[in-house]
PDB file of N, CA and C in Angstrom:
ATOM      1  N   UNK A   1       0.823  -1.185   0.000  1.00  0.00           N
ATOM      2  CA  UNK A   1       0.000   0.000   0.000  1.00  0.00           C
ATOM      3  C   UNK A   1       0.875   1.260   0.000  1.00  0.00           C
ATOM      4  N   UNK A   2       1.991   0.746   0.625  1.00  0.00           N
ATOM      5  CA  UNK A   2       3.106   2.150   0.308  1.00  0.00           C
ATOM      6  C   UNK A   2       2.921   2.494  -0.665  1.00  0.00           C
ATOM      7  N   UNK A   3       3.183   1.991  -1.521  1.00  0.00           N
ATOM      8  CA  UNK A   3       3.892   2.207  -3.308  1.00  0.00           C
ATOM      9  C   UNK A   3       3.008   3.046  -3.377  1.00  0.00           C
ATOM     10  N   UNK A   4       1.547   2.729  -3.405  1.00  0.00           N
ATOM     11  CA  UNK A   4       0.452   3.394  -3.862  1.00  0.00           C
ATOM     12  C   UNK A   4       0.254   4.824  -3.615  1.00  0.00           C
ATOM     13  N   UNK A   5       0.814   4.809  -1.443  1.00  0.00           N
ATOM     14  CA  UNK A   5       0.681   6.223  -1.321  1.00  0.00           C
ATOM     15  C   UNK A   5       1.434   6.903  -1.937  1.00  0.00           C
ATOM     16  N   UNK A   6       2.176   6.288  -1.962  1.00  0.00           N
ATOM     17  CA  UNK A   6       4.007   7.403  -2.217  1.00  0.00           C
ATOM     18  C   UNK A   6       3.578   7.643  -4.007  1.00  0.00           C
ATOM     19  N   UNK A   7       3.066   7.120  -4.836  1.00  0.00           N
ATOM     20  CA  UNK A   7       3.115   7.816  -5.928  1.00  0.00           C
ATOM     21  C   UNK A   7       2.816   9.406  -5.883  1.00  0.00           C
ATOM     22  N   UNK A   8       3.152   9.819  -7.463  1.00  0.00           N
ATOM     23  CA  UNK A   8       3.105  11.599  -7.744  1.00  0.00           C
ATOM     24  C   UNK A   8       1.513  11.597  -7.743  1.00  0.00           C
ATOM     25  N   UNK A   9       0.455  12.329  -6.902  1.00  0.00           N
ATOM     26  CA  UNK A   9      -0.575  12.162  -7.384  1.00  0.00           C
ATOM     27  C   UNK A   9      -0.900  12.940  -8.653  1.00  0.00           C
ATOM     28  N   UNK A  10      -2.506  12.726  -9.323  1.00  0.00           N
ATOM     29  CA  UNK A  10      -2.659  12.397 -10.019  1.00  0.00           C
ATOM     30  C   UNK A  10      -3.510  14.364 -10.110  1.00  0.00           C
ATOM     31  N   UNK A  11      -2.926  15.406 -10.820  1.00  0.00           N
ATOM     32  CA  UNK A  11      -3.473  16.411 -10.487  1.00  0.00           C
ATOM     33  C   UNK A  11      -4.567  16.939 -11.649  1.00  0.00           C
ATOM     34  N   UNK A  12      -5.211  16.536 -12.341  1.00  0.00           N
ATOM     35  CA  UNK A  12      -6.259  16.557 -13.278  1.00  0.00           C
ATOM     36  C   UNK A  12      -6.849  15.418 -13.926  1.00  0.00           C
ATOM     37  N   UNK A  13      -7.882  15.268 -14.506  1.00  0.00           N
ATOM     38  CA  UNK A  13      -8.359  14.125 -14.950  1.00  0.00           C
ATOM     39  C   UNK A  13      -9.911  14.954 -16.123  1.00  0.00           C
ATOM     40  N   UNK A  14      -9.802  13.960 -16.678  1.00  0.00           N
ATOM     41  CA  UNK A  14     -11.008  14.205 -18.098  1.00  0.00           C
ATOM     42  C   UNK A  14     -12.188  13.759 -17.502  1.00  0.00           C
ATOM     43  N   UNK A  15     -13.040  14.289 -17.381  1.00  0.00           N
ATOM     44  CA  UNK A  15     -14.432  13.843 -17.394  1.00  0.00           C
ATOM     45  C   UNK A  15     -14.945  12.976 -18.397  1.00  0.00           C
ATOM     46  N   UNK A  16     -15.271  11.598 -17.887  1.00  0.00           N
ATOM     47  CA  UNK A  16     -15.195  10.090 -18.860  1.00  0.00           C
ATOM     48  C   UNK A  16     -14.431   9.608 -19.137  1.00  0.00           C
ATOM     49  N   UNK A  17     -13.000   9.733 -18.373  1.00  0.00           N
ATOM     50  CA  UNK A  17     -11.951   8.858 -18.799  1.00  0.00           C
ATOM     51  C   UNK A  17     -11.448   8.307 -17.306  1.00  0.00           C
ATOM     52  N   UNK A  18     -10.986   7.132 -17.356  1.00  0.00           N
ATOM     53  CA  UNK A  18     -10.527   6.216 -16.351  1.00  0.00           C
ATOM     54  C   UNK A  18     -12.091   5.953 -15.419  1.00  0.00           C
ATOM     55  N   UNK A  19     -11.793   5.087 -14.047  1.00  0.00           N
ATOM     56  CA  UNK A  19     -12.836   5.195 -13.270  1.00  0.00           C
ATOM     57  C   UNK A  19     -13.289   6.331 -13.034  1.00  0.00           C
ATOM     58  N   UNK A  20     -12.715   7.383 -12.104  1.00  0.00           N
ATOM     59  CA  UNK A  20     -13.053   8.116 -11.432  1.00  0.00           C
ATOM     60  C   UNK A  20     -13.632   9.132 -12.695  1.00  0.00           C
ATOM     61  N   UNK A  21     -12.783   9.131 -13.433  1.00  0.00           N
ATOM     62  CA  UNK A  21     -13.496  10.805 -14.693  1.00  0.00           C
ATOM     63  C   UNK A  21     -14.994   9.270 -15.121  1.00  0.00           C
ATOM     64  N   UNK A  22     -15.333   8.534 -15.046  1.00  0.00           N
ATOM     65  CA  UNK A  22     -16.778   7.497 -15.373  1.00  0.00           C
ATOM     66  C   UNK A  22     -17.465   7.863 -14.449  1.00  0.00           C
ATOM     67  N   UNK A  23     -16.784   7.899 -13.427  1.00  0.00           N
ATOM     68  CA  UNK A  23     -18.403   8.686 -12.125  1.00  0.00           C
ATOM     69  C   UNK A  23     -18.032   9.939 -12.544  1.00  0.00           C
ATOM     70  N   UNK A  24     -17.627  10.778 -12.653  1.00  0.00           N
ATOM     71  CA  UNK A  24     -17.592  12.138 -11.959  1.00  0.00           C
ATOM     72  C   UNK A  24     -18.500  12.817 -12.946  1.00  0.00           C
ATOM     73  N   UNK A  25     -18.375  11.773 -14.558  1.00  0.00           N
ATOM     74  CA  UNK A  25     -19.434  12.292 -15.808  1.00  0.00           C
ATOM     75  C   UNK A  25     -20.479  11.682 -15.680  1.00  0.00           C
ATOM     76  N   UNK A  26     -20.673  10.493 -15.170  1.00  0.00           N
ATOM     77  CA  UNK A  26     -22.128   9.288 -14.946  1.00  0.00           C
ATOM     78  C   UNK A  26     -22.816   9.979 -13.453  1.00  0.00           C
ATOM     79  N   UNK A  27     -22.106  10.942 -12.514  1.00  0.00           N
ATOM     80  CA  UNK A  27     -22.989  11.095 -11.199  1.00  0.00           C
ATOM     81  C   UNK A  27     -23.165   9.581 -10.614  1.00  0.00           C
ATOM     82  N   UNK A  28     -22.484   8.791 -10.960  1.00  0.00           N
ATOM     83  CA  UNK A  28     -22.992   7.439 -10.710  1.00  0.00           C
ATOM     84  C   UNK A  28     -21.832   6.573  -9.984  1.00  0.00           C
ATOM     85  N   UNK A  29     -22.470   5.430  -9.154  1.00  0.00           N
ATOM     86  CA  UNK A  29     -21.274   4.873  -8.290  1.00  0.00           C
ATOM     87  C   UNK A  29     -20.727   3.719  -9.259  1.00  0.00           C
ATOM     88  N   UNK A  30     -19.448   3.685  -9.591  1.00  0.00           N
ATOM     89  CA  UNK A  30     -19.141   2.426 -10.189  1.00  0.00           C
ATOM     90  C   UNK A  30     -18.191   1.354  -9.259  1.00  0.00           C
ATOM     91  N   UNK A  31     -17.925   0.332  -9.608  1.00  0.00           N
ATOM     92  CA  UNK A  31     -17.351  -0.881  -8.721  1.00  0.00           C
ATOM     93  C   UNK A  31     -16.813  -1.405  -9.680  1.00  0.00           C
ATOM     94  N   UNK A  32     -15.401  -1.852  -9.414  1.00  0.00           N
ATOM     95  CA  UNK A  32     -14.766  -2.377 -10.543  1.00  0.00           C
ATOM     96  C   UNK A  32     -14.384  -4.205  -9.641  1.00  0.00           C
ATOM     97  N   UNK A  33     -14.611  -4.940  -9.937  1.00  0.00           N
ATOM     98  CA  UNK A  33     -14.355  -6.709  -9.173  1.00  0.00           C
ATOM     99  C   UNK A  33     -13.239  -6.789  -9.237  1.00  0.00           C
ATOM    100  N   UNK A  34     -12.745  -6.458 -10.578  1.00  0.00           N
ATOM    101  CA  UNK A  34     -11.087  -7.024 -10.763  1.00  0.00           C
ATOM    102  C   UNK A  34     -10.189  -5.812 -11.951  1.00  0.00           C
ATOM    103  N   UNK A  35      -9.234  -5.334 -10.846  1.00  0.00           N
ATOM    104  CA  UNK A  35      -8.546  -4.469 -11.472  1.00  0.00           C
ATOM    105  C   UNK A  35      -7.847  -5.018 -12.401  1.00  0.00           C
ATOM    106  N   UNK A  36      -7.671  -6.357 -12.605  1.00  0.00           N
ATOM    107  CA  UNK A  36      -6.941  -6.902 -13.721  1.00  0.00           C
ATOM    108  C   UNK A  36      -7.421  -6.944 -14.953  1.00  0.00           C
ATOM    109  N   UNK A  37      -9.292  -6.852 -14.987  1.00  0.00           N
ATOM    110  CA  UNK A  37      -9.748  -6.441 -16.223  1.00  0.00           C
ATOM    111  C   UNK A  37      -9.894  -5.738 -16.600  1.00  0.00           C
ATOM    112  N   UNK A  38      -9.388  -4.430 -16.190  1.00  0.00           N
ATOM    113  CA  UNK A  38      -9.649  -3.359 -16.650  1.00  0.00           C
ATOM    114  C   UNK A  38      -7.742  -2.699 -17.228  1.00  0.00           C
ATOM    115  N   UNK A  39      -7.768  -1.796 -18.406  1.00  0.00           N
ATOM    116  CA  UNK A  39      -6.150  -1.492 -18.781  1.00  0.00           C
ATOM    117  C   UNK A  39      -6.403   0.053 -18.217  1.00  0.00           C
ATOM    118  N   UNK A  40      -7.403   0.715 -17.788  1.00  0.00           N
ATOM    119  CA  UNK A  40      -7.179   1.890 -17.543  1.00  0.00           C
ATOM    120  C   UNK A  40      -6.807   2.452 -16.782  1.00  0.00           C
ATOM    121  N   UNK A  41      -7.046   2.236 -15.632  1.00  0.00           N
ATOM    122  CA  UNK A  41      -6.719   2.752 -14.025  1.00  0.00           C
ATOM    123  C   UNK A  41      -5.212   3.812 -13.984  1.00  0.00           C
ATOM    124  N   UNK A  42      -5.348   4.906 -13.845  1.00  0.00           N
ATOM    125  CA  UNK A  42      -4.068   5.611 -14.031  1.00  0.00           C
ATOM    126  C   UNK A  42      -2.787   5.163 -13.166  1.00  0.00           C
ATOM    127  N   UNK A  43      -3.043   4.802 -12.210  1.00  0.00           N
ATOM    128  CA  UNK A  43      -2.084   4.092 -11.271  1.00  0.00           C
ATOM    129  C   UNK A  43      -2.346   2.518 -11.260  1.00  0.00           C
ATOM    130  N   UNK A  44      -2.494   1.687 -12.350  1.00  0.00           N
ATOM    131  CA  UNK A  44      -2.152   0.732 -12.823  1.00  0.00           C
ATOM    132  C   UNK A  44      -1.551  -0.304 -11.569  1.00  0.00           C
ATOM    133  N   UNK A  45      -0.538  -0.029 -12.338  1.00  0.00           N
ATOM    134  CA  UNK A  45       1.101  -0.896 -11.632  1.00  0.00           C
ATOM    135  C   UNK A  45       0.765  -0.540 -10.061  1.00  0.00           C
ATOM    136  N   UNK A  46       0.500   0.374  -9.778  1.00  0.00           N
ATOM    137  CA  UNK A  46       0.767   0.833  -8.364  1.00  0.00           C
ATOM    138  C   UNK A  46      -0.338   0.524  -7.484  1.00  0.00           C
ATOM    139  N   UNK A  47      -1.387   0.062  -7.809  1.00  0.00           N
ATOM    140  CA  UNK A  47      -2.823  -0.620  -7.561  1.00  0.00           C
ATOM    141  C   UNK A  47      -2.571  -2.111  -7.514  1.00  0.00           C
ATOM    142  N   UNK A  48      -1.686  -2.524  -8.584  1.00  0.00           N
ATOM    143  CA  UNK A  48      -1.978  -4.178  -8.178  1.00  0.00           C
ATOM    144  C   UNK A  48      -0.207  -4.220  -7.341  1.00  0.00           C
ATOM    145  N   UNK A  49       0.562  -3.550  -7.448  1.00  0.00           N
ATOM    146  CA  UNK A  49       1.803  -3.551  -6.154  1.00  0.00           C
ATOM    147  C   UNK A  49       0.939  -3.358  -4.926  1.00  0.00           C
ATOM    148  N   UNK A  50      -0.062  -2.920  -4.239  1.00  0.00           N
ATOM    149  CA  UNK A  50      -0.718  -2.720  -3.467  1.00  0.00           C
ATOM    150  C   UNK A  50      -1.211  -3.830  -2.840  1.00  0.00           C
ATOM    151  N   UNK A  51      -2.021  -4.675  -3.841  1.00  0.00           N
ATOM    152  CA  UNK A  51      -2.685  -5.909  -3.363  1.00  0.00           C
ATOM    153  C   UNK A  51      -3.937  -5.703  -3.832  1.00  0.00           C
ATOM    154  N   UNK A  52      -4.264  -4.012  -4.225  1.00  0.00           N
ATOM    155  CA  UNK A  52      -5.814  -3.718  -4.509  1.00  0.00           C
ATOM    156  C   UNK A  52      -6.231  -4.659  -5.509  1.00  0.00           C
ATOM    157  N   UNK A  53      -7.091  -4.829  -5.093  1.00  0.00           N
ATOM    158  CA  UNK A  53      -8.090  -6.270  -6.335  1.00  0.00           C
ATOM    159  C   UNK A  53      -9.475  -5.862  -7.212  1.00  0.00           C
ATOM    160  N   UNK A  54     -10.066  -4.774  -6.081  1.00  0.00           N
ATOM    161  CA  UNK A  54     -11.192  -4.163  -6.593  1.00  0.00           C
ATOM    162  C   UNK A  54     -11.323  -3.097  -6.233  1.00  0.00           C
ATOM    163  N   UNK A  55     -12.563  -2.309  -6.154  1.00  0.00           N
ATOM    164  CA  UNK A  55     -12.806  -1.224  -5.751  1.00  0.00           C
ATOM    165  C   UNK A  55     -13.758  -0.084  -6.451  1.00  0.00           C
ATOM    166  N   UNK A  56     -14.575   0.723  -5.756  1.00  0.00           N
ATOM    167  CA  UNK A  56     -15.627   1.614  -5.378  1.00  0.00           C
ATOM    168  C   UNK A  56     -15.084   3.013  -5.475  1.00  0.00           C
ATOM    169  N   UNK A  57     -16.024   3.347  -6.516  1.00  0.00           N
ATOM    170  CA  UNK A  57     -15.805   5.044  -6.548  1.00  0.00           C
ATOM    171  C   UNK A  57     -17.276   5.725  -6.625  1.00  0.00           C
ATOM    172  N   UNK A  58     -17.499   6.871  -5.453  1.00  0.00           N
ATOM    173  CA  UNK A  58     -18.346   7.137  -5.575  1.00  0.00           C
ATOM    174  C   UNK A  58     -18.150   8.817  -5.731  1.00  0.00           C
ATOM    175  N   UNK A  59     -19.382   9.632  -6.613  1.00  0.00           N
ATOM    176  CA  UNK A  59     -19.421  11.071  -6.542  1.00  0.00           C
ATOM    177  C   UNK A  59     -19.866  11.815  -5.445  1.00  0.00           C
ATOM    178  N   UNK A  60     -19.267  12.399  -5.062  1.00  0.00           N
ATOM    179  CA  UNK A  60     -19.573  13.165  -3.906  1.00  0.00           C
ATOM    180  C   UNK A  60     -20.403  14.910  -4.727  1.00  0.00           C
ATOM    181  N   UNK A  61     -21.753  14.777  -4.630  1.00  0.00           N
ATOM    182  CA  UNK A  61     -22.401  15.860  -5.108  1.00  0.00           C
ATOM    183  C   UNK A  61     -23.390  17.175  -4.328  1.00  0.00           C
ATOM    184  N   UNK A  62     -22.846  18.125  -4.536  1.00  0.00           N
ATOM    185  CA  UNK A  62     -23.795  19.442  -3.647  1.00  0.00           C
ATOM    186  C   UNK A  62     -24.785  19.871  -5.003  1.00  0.00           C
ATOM    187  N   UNK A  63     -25.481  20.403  -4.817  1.00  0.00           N
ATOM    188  CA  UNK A  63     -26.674  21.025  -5.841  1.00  0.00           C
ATOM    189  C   UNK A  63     -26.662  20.447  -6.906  1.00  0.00           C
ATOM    190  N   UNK A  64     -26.465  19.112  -6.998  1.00  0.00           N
ATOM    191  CA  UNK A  64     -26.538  18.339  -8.691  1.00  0.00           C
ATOM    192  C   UNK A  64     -25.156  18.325  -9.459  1.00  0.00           C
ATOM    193  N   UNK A  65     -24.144  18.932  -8.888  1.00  0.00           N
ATOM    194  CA  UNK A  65     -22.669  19.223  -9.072  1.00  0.00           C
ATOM    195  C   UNK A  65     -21.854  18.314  -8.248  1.00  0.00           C
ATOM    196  N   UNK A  66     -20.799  17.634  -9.273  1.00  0.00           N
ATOM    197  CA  UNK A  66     -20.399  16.618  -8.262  1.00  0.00           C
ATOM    198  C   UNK A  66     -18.827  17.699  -8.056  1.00  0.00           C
ATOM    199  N   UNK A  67     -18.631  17.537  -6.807  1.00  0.00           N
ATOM    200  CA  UNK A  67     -17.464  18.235  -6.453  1.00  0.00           C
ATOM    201  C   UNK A  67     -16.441  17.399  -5.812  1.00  0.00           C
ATOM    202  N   UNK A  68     -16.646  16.486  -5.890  1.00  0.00           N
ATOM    203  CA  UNK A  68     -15.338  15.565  -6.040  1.00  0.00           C
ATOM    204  C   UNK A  68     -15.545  13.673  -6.163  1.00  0.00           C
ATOM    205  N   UNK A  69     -14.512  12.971  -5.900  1.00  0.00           N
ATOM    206  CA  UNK A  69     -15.316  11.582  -5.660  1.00  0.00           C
ATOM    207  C   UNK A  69     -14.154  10.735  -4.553  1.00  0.00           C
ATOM    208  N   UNK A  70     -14.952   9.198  -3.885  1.00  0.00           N
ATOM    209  CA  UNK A  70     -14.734   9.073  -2.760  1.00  0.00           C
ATOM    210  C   UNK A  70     -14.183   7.753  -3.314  1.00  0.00           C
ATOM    211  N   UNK A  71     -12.736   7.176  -3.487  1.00  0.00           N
ATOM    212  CA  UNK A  71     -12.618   5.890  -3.831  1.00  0.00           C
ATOM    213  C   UNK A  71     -12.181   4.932  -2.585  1.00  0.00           C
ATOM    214  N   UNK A  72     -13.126   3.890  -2.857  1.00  0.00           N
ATOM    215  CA  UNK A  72     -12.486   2.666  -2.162  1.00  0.00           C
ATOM    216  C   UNK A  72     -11.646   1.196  -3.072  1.00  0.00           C
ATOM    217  N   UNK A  73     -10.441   0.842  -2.130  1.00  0.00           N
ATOM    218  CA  UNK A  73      -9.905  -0.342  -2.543  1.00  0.00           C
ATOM    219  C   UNK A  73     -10.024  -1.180  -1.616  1.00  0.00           C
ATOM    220  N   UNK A  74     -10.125  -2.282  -2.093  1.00  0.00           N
ATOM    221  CA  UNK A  74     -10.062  -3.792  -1.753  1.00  0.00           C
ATOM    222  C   UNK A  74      -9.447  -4.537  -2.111  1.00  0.00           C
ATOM    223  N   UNK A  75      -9.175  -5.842  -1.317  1.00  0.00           N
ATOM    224  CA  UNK A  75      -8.298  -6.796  -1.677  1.00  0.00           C
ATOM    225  C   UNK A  75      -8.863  -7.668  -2.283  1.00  0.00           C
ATOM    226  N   UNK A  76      -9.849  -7.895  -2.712  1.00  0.00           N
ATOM    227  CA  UNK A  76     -11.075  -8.771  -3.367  1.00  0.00           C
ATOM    228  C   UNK A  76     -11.558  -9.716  -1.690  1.00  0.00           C
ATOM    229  N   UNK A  77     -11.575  -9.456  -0.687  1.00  0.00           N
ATOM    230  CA  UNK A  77     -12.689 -10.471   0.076  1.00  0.00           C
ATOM    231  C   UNK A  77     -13.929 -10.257  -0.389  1.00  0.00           C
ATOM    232  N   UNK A  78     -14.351 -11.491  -0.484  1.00  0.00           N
ATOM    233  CA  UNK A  78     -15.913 -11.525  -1.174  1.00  0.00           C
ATOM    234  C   UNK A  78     -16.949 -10.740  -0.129  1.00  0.00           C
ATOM    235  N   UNK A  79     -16.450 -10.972   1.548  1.00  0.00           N
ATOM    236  CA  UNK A  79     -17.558 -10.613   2.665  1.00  0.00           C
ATOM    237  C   UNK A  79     -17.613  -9.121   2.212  1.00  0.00           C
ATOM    238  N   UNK A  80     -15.969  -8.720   2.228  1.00  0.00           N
ATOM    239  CA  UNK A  80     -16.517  -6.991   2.435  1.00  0.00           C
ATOM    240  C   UNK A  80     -16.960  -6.487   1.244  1.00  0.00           C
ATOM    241  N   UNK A  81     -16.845  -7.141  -0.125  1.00  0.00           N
ATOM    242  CA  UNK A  81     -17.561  -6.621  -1.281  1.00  0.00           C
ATOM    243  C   UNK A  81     -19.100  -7.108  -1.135  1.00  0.00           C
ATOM    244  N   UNK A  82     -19.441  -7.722  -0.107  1.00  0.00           N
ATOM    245  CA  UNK A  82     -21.348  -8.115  -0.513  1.00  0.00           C
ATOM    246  C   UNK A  82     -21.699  -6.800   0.785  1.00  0.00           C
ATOM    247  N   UNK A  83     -20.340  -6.615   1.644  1.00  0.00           N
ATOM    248  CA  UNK A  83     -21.389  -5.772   2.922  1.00  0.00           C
ATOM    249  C   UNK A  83     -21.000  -3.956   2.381  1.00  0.00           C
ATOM    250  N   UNK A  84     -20.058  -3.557   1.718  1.00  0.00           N
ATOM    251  CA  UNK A  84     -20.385  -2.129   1.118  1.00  0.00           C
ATOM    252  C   UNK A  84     -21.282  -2.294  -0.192  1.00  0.00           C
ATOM    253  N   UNK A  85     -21.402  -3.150  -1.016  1.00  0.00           N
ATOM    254  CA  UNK A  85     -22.165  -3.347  -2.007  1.00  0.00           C
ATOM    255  C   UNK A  85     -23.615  -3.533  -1.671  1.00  0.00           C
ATOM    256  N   UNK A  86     -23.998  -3.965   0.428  1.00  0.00           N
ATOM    257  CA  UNK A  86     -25.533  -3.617   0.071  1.00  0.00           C
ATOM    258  C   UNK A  86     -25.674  -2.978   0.935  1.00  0.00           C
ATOM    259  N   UNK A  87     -24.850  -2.111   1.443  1.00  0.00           N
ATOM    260  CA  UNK A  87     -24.703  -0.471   2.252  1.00  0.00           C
ATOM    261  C   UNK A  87     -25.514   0.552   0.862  1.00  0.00           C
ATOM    262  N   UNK A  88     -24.607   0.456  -0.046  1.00  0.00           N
ATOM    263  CA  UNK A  88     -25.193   1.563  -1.418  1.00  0.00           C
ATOM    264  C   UNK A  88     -25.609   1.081  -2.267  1.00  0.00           C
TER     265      UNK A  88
END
């Protein structure tokens, strides 16, 4: 999880591109099962050096405007993906 923190973060992003620019243009929560199927994730390499397996991004929105978003990672346990998956 080091690796992950210690990267350069990530200081702009496109609206509809990668996860997070997919919610931030969808207003919508997405969940990805397996970071291995996916080639986009901007921190890639530094997500599966982590152990991250899956993970939850949600928009954080005031007046219909999303003003930022809230990501979660996981290691793929199945328990904690069925108990935030029927939280939201």
């Amino acid at each position: 999880l080091r690796a992950f923190l210690n990267q350069v973060p990530v200081k702009s992003l496109v609206k509809g591109e990668q996860l997070i620019g997919q919610v931030w243009e969808t207003q919508q929560m997405q969940f990805w099962d397996d970071f291995n199927d996916h080639t986009d994730p901007i921190r890639l390499q530094a997500v599966k050096d982590a152990g991250l397996k899956s993970g939850y991004v949600w928009p954080l929105v005031y007046n219909d405007e999303v003003i930022g978003v809230l990501g979660l990672g996981g290691g793929g346990d199945e328990i904690a993906r069925r108990w935030i998956t029927a939280l939201f």
